[in-house]
N, C-alpha and C. Protein backbone atom coordinates (compact mmCIF):
# COMPACT_ATOMS: atom_id res chain seq x y z
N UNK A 1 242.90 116.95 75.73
CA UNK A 1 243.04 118.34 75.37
C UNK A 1 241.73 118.88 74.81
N UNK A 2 241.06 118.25 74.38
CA UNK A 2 239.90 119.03 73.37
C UNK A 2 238.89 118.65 74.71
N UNK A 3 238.67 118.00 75.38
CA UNK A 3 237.99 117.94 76.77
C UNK A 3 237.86 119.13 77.38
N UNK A 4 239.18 119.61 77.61
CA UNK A 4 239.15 120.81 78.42
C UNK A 4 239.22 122.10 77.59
N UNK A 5 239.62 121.55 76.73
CA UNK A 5 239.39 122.98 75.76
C UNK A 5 238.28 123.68 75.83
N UNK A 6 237.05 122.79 75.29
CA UNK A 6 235.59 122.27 75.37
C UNK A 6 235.19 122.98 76.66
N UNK A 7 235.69 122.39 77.88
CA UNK A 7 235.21 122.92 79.60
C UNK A 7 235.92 124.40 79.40
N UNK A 8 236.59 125.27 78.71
CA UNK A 8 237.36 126.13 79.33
C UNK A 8 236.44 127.06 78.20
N UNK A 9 235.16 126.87 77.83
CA UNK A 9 235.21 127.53 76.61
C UNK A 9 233.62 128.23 77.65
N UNK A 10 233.32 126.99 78.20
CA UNK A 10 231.91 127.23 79.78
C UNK A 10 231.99 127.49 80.91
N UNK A 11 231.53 128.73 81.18
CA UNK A 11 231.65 129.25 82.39
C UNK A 11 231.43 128.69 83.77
N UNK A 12 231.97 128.05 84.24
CA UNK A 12 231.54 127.50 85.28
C UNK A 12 231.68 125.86 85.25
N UNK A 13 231.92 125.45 84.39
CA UNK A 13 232.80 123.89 84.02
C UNK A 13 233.70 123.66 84.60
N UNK A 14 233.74 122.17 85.12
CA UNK A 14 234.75 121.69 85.95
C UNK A 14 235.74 121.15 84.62
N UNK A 15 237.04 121.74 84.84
CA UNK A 15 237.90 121.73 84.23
C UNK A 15 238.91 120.60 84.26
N UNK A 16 239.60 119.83 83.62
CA UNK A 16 240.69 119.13 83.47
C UNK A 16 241.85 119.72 84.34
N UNK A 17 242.10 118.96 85.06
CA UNK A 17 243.53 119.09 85.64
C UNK A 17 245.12 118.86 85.06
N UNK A 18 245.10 119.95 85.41
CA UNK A 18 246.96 119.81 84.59
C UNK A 18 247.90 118.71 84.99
N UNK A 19 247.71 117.89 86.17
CA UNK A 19 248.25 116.97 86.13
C UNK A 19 247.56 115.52 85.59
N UNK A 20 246.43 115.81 85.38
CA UNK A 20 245.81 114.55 84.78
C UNK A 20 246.39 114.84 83.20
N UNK A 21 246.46 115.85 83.06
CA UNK A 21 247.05 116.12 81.37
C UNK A 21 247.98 115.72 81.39
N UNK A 22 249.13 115.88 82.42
CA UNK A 22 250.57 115.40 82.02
C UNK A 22 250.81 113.48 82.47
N UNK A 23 250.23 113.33 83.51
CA UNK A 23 249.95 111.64 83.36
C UNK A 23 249.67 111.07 82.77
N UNK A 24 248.66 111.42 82.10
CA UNK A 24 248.13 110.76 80.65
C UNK A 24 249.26 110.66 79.99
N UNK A 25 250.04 112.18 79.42
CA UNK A 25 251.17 111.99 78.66
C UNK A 25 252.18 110.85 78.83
N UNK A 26 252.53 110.56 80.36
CA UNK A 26 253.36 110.07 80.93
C UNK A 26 252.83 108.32 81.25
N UNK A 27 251.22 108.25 80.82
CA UNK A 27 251.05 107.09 80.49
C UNK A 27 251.02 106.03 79.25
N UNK A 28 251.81 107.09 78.77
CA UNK A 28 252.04 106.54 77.01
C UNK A 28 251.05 107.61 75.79
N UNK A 29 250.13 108.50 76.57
CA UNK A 29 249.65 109.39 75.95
C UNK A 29 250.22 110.64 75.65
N UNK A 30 251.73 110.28 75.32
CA UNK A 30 252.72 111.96 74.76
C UNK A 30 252.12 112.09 73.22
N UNK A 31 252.30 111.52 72.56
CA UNK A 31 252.06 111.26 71.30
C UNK A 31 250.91 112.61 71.00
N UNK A 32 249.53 111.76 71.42
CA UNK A 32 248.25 112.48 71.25
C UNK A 32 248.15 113.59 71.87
N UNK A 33 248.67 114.03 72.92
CA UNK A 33 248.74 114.90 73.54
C UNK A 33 249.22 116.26 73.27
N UNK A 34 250.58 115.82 72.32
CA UNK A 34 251.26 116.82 71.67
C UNK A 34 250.34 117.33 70.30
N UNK A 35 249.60 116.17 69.95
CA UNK A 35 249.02 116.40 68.24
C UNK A 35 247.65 117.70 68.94
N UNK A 36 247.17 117.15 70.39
CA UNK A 36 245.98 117.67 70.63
C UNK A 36 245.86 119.38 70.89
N UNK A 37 247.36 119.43 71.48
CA UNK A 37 247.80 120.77 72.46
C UNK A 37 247.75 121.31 70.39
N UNK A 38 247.82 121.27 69.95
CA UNK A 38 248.78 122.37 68.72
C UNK A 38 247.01 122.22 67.65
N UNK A 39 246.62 120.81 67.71
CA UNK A 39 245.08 120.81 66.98
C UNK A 39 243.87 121.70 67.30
N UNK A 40 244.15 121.57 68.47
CA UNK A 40 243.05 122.22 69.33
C UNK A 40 243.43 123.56 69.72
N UNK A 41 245.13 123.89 69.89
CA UNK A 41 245.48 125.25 70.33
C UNK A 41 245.40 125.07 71.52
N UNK A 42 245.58 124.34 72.80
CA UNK A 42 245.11 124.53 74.18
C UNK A 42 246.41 124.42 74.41
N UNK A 43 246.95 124.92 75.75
CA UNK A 43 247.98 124.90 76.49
C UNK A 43 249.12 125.45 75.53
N UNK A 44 249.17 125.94 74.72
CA UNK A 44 250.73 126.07 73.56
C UNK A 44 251.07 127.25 73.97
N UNK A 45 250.69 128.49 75.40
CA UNK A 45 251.14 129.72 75.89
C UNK A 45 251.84 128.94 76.98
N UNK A 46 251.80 127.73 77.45
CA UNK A 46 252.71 127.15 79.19
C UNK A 46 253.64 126.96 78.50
N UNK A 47 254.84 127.58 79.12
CA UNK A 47 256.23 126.53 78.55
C UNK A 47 256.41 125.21 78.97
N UNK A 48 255.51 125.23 80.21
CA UNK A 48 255.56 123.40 80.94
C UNK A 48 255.18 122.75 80.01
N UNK A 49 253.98 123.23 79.11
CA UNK A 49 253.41 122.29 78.16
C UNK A 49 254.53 122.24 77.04
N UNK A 50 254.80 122.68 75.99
CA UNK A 50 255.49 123.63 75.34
C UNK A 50 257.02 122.26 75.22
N UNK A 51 257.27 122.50 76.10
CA UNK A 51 258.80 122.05 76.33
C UNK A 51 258.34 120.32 76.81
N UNK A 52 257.37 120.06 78.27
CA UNK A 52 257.32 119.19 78.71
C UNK A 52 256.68 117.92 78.16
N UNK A 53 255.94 118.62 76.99
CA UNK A 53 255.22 117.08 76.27
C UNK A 53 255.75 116.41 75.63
N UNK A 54 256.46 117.55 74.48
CA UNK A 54 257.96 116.75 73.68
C UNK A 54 258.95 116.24 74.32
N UNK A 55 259.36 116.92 75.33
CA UNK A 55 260.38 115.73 76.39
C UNK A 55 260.14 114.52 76.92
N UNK A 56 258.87 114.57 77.34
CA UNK A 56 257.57 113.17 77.76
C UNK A 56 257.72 111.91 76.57
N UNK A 57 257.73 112.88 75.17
CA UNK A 57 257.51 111.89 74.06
C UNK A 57 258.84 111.11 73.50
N UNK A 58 259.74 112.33 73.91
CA UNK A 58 261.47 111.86 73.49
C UNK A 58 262.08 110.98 74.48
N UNK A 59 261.53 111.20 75.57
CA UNK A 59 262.04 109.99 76.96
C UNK A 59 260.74 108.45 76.17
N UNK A 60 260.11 108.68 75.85
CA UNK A 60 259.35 107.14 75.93
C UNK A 60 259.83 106.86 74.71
N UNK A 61 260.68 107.79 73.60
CA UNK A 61 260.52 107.01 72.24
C UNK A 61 262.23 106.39 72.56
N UNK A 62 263.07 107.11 73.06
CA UNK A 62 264.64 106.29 73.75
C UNK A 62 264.06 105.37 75.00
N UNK A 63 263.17 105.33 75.72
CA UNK A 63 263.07 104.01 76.43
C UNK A 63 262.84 102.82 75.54
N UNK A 64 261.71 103.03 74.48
CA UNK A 64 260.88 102.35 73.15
C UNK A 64 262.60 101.54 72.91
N UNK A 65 263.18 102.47 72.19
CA UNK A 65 264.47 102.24 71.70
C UNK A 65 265.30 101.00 72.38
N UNK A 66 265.64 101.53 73.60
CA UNK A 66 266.19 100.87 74.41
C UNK A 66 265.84 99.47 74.93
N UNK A 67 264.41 99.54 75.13
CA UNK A 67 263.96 97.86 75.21
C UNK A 67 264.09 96.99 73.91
N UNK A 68 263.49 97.86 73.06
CA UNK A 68 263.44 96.63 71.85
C UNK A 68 264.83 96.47 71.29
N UNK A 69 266.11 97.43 71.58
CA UNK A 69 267.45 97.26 71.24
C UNK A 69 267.86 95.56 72.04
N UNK A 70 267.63 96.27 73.59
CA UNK A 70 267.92 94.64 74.57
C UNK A 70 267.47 93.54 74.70
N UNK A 71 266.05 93.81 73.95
CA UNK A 71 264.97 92.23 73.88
C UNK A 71 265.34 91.85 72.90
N UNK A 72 265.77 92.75 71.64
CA UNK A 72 265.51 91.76 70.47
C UNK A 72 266.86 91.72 69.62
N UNK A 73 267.79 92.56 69.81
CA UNK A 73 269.12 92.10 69.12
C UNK A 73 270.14 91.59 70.02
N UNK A 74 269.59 91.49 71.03
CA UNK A 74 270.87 90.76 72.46
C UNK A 74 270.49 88.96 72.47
């Protein structure tokens, strides 16, 4: 987020891709992603962002849940 913030601030900067933003999220980077979008102010006008990072973060923290429920009290 502060990458492209950074590129979006220079005219003519090759910019971050919105799906490299949300893969990241979706590679275990929801967390930072969410702290970055609201630190930095970038993306917090998309509702994709908005809605989709916290859902990103609430699906990996019930998967989180769910493994260490079946690995470790079963």
């Amino acid at each position: 987020m502060w990458s492209d913030k950074r590129r979006s601030k220079r005219p003519g900067a090759r910019r971050v891709p919105e799906k490299v933003l949300f893969l990241s999220a979706l590679l275990g980077g929801s967390l930072g992603a969410l702290l970055g979008m609201y630190a930095f102010r970038h993306k917090t006008k998309h509702w994709y962002f908005v809605w989709g990072m916290p859902l990103i973060l609430l699906a990996q923290l019930a998967l989180g849940l769910w493994i260490g429920y079946t690995v470790f009290l079963q």
